[in-house]
N, C-alpha and C. Protein backbone atom coordinates (compact mmCIF):
# COMPACT_ATOMS: atom_id res chain seq x y z
N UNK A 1 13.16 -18.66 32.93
CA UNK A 1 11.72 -18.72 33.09
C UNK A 1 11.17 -17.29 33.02
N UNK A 2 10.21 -17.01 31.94
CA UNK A 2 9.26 -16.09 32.16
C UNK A 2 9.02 -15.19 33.49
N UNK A 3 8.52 -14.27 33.68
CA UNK A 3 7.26 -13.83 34.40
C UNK A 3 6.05 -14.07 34.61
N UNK A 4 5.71 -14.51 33.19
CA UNK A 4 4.53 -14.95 33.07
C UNK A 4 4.55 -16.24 33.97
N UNK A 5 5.16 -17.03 33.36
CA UNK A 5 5.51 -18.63 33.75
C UNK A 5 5.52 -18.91 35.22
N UNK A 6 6.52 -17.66 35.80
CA UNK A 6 6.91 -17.85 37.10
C UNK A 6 5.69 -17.87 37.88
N UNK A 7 4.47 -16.47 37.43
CA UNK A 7 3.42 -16.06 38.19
C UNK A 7 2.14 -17.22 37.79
N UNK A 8 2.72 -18.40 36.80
CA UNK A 8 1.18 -19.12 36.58
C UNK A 8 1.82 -20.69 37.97
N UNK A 9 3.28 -20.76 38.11
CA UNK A 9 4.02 -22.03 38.63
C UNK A 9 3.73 -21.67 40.60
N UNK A 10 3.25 -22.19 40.73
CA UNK A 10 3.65 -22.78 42.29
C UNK A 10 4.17 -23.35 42.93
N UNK A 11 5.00 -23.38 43.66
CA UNK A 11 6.17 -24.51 44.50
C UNK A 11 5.92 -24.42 45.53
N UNK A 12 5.65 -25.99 46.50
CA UNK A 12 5.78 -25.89 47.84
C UNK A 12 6.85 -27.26 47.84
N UNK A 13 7.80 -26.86 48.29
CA UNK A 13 8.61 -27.83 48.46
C UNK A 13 9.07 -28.22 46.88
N UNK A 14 9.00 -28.95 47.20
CA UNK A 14 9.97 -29.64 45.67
C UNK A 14 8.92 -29.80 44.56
N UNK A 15 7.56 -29.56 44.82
CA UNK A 15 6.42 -29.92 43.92
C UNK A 15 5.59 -28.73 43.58
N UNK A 16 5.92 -28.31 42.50
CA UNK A 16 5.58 -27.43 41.48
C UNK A 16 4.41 -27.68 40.26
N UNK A 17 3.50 -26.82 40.69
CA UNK A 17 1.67 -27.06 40.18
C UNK A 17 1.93 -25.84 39.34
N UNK A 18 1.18 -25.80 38.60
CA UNK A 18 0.63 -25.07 37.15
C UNK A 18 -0.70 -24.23 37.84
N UNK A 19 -0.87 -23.18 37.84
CA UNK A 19 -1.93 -22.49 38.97
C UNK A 19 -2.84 -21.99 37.71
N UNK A 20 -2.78 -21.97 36.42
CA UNK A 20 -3.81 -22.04 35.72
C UNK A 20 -4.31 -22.95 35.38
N UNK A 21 -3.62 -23.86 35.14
CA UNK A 21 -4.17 -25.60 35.05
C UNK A 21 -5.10 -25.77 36.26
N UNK A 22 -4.82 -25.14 37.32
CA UNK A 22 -5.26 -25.60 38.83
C UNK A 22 -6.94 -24.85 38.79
N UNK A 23 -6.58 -23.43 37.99
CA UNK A 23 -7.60 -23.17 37.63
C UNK A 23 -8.88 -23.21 37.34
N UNK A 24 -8.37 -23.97 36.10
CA UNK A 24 -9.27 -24.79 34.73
C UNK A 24 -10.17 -26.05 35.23
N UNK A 25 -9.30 -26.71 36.32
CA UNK A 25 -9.68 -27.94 37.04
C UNK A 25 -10.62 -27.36 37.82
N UNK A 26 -10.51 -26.40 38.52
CA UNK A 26 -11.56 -25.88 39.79
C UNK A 26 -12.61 -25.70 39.47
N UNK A 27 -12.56 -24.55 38.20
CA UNK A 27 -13.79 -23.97 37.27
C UNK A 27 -14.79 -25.66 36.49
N UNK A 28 -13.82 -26.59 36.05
CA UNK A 28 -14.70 -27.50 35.70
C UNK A 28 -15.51 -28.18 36.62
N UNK A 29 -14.68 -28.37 37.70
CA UNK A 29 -15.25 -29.88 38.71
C UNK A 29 -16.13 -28.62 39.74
N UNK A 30 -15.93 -27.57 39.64
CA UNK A 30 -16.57 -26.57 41.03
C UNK A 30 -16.68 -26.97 41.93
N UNK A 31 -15.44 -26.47 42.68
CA UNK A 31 -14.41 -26.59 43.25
C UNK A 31 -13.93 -25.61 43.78
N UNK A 32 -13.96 -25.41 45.20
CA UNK A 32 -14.19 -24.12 45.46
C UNK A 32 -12.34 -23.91 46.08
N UNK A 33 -11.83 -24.90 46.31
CA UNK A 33 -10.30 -25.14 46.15
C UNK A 33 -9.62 -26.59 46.79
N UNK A 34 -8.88 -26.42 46.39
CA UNK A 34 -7.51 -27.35 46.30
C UNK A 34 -6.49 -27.24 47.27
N UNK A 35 -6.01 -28.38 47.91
CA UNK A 35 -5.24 -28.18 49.00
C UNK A 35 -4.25 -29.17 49.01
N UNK A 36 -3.18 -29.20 49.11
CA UNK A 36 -2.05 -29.94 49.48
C UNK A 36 -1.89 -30.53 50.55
N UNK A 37 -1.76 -32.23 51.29
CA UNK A 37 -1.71 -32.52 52.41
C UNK A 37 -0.48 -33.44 52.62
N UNK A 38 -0.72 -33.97 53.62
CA UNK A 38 0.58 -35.24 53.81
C UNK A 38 1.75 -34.82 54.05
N UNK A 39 2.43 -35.93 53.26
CA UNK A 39 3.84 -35.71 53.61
C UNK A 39 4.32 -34.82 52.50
N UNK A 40 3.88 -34.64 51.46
CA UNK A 40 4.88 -33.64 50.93
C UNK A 40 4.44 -32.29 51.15
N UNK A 41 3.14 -31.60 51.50
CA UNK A 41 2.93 -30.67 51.99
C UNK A 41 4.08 -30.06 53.12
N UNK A 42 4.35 -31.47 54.02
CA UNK A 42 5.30 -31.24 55.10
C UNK A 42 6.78 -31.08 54.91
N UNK A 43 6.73 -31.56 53.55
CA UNK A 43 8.52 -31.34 53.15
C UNK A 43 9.16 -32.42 53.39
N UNK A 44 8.18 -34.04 53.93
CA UNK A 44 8.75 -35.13 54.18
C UNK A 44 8.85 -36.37 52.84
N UNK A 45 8.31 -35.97 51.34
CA UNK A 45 8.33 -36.45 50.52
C UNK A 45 9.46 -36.90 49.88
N UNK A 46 9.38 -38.66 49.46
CA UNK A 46 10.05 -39.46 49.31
C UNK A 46 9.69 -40.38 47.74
N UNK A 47 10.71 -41.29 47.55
CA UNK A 47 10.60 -42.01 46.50
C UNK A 47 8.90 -42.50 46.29
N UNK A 48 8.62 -43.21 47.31
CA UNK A 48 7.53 -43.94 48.09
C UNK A 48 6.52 -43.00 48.45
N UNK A 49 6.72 -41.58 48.05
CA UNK A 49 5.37 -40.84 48.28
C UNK A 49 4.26 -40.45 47.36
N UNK A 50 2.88 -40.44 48.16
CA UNK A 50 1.73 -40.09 46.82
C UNK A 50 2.36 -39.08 47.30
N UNK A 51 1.07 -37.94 46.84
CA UNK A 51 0.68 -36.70 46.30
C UNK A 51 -0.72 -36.69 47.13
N UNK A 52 -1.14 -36.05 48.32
CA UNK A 52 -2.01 -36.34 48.98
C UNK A 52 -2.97 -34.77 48.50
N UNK A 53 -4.04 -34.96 48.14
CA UNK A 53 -4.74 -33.54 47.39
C UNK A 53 -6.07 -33.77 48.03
N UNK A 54 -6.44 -32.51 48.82
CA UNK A 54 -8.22 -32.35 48.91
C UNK A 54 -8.40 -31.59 48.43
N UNK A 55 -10.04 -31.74 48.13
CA UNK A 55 -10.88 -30.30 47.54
C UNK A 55 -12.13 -30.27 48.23
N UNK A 56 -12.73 -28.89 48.39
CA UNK A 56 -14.10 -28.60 48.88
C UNK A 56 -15.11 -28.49 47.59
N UNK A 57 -15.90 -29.13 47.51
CA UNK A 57 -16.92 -28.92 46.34
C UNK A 57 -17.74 -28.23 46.99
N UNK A 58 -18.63 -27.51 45.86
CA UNK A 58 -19.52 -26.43 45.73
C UNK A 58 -20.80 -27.03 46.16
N UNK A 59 -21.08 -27.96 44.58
CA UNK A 59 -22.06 -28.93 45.08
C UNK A 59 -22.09 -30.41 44.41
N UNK A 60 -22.37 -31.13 45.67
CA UNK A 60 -21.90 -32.43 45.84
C UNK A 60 -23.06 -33.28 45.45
N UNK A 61 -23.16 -34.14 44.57
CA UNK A 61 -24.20 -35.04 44.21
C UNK A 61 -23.97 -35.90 45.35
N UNK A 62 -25.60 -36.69 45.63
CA UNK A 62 -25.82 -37.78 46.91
C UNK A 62 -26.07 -38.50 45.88
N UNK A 63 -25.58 -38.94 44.34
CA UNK A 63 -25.55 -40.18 43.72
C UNK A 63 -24.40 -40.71 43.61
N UNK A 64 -24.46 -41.62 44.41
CA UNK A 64 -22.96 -42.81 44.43
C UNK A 64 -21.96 -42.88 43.17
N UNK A 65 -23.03 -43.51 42.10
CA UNK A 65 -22.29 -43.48 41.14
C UNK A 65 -21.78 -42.41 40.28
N UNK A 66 -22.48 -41.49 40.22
CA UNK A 66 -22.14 -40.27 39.40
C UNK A 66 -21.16 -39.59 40.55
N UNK A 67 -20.90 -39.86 41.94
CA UNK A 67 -20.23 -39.21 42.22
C UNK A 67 -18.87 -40.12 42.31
N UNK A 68 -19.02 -41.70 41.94
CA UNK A 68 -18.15 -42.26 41.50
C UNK A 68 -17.11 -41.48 40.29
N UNK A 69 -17.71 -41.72 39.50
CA UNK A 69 -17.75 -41.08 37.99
C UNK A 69 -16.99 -39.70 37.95
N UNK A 70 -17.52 -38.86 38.62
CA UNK A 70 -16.64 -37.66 38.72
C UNK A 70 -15.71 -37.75 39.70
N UNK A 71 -15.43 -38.25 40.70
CA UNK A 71 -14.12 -38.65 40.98
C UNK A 71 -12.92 -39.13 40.40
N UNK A 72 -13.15 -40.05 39.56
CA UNK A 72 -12.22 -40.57 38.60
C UNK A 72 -11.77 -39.75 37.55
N UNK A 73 -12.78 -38.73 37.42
CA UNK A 73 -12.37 -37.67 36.16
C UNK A 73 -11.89 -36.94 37.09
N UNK A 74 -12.02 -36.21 38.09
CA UNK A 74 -11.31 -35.42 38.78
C UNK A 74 -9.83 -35.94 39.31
N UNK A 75 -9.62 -36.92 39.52
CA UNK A 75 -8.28 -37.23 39.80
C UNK A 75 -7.73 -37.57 38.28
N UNK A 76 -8.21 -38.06 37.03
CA UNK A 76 -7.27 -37.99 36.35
C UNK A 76 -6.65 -36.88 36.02
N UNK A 77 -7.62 -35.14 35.76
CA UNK A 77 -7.30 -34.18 35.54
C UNK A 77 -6.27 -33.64 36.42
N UNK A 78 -5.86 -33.96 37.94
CA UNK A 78 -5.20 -33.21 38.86
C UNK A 78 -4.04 -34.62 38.11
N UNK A 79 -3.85 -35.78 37.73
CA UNK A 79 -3.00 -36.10 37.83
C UNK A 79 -2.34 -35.72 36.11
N UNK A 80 -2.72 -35.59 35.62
CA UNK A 80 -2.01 -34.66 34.35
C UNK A 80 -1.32 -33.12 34.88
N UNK A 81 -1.44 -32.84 35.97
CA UNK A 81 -1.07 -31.37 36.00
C UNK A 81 0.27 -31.78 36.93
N UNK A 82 -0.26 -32.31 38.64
CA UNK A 82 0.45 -32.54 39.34
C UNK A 82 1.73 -33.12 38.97
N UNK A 83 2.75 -32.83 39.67
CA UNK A 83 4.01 -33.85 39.19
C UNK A 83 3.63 -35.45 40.28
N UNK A 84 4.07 -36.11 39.40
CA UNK A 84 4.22 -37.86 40.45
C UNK A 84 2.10 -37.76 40.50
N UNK A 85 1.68 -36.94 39.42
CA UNK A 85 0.21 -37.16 39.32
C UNK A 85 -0.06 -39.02 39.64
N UNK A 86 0.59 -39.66 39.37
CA UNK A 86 0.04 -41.21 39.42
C UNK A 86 -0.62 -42.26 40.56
N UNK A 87 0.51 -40.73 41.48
CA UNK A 87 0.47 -41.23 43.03
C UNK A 87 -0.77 -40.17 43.61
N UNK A 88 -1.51 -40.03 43.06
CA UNK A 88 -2.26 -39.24 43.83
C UNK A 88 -3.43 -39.50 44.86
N UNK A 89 -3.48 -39.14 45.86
CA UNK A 89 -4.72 -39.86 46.91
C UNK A 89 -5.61 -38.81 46.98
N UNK A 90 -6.59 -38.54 46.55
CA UNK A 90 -7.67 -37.69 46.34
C UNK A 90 -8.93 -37.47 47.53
N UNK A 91 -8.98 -37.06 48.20
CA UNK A 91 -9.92 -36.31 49.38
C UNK A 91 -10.83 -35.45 49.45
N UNK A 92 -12.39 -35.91 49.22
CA UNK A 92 -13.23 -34.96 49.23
C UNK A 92 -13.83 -34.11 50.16
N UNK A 93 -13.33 -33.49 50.46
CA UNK A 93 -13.46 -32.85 52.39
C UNK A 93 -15.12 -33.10 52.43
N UNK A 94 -15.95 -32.89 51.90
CA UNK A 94 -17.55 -32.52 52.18
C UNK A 94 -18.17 -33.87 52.45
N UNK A 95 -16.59 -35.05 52.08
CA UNK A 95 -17.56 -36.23 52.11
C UNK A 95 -16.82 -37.17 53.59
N UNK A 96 -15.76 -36.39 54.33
CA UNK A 96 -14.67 -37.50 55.31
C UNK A 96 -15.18 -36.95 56.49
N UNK A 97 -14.31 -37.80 57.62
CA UNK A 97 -14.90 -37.31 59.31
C UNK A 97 -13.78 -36.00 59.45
N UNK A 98 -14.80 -35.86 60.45
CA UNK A 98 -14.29 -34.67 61.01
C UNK A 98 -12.68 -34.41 61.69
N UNK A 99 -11.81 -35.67 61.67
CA UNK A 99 -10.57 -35.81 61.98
C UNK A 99 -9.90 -35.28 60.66
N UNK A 100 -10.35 -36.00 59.48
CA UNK A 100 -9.44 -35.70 58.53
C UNK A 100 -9.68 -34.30 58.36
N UNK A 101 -10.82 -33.46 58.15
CA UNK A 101 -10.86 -32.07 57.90
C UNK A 101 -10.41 -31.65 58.71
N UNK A 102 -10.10 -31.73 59.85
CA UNK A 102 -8.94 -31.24 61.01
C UNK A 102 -7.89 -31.02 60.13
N UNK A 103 -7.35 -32.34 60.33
CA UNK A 103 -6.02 -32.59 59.71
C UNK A 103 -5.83 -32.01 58.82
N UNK A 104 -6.40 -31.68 57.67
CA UNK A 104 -6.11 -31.14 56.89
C UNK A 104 -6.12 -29.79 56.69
N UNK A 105 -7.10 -29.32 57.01
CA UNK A 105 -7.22 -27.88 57.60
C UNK A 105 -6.25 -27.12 58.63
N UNK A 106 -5.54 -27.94 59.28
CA UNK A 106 -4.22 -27.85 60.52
C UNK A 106 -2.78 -27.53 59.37
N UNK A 107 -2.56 -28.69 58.82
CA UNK A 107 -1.39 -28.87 58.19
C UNK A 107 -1.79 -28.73 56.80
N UNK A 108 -2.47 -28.92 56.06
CA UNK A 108 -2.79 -28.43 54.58
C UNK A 108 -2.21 -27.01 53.94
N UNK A 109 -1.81 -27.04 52.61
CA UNK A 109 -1.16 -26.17 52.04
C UNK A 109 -2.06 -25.46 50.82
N UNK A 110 -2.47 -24.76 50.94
CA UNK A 110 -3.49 -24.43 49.87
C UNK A 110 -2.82 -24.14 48.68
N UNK A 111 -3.65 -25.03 47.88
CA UNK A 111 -2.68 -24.53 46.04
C UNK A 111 -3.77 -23.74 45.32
N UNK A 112 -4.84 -23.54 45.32
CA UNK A 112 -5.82 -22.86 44.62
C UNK A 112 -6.81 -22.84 45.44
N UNK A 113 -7.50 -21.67 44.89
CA UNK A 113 -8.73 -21.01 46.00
C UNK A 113 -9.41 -20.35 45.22
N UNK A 114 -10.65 -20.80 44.00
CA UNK A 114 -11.26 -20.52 43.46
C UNK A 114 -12.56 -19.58 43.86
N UNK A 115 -13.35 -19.79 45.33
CA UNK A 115 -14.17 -19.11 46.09
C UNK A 115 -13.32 -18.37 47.07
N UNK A 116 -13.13 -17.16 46.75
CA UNK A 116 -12.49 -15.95 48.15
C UNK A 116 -12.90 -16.74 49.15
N UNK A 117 -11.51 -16.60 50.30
CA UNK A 117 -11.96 -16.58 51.73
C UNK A 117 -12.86 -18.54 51.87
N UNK A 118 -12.54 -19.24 50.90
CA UNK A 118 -13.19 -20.28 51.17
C UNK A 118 -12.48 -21.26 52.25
N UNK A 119 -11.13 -21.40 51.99
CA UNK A 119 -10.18 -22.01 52.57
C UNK A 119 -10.12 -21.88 53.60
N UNK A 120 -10.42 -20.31 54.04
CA UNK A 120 -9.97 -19.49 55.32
C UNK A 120 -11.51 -20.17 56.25
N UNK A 121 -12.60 -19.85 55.54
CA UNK A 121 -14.18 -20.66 56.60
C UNK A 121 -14.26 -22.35 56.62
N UNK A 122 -13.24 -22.62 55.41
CA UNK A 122 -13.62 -24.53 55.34
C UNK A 122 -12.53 -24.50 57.22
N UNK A 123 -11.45 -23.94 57.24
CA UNK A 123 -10.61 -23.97 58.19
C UNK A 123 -11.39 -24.03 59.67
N UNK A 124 -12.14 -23.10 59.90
CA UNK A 124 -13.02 -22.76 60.85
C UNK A 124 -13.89 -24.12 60.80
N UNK A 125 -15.13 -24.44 60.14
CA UNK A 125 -15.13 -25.17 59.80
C UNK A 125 -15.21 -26.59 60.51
N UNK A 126 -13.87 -26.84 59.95
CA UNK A 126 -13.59 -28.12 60.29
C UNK A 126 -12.89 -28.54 61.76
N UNK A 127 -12.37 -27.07 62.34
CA UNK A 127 -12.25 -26.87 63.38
C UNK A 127 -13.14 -27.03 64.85
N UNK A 128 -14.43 -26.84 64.13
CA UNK A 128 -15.56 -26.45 65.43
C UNK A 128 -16.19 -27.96 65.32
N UNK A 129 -15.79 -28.76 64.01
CA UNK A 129 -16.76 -29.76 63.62
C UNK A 129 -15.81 -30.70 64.34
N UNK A 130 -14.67 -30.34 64.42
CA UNK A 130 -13.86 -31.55 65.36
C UNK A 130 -13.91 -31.40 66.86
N UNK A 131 -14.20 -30.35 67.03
CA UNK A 131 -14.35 -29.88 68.38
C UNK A 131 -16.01 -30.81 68.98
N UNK A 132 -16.67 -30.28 68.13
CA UNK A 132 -17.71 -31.07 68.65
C UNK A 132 -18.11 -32.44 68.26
N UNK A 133 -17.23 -33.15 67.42
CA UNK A 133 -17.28 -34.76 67.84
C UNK A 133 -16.41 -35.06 68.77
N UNK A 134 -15.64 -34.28 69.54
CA UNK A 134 -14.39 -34.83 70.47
C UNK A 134 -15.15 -35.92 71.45
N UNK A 135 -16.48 -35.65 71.66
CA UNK A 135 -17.58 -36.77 72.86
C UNK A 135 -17.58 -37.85 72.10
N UNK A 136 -17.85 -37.67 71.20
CA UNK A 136 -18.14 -39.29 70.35
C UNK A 136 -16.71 -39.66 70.34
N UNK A 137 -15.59 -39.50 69.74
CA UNK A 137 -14.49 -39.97 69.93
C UNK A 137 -14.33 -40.38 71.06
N UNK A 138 -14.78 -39.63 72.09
CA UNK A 138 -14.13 -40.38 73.32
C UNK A 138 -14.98 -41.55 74.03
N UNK A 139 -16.38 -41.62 73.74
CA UNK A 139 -16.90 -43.05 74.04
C UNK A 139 -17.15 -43.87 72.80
N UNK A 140 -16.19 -43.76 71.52
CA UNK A 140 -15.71 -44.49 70.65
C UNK A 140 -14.58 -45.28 71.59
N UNK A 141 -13.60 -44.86 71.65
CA UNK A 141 -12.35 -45.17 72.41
C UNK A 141 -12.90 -45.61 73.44
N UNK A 142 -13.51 -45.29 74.61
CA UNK A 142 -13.80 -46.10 75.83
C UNK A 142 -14.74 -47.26 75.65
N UNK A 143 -15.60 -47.04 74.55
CA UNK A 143 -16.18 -48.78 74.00
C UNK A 143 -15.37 -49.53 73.67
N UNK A 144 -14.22 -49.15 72.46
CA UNK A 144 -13.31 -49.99 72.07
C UNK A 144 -12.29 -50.42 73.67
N UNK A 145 -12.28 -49.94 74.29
CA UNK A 145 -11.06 -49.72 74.99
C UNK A 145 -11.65 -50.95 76.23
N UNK A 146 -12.93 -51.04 76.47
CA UNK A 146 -14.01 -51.96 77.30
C UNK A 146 -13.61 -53.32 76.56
N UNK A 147 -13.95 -53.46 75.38
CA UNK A 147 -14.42 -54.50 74.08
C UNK A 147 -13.15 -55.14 74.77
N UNK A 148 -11.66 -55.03 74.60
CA UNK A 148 -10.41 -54.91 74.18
C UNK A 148 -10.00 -55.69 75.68
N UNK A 149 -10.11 -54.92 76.56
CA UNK A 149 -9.60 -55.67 78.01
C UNK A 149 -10.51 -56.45 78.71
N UNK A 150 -11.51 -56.52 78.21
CA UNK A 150 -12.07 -57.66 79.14
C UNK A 150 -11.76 -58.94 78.66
């Protein structure tokens, strides 16, 4: 393998991304980056595993369908690059609760980072945003938890 090759290939674990491809994808969909989650982020990837991928968009259309629409183009493009692309579960951080941007932001593996330092404030972020639904979670759970035993 190249130099070249070596410095465009990324590996985390057994799954090896194309970081100019990762590029090309960011620059189209703007996309301020790309992140690796789940189980193979964790090194627990199996026969039976997707490919769990978020991204932070720049800017996010509030039209359903067009943001239908570019979803589907955005995961086909990550799944031409990605290996086991087929399996891919696609995550739009700007659009999930504040658990999953935890989560992901906790254990997530960053594969591209098109906006400096973006990864590093989505982190923060999603941190303070989980922090402050922790109240609603918890008289989520004590409604359910009422509902449930009586």
């Amino acid at each position: 393998m190249t130099a070249k090759t070596e410095e465009q290939q990324h590996k985390v674990g057994t799954l090896s991304v194309n970081k100019s491809a990762l590029r090309e994808i960011a620059e189209q969909f703007g996309l301020s980056f790309i992140v690796l989650f789940g189980s193979v982020a964790k090194g627990r990837m199996n026969k039976e595993s997707d490919v769990d991928i978020a991204v932070w968009v720049e800017l996010l259309t509030d039209d359903e369908e067009s943001l239908a629409d570019w979803t589907i183009a955005l995961g086909s493009s990550l799944a031409e690059t990605i290996p086991n692309g087929e399996g891919i579960d696609l995550v739009v951080l700007n659009r999930v609760a504040s658990l999953l941007q935890f989560q992901v932001a906790r254990h997530g593996v960053l594969l591209y980072e098109r906006v400096p330092n973006s990864w590093r404030c989505f982190k923060s972020y999603a941190a303070r945003r989980y922090d402050d639904d922790a109240r609603f979670r918890r008289w989520q759970w004590e409604y359910l938890r009422r509902c449930y035993l009586q």
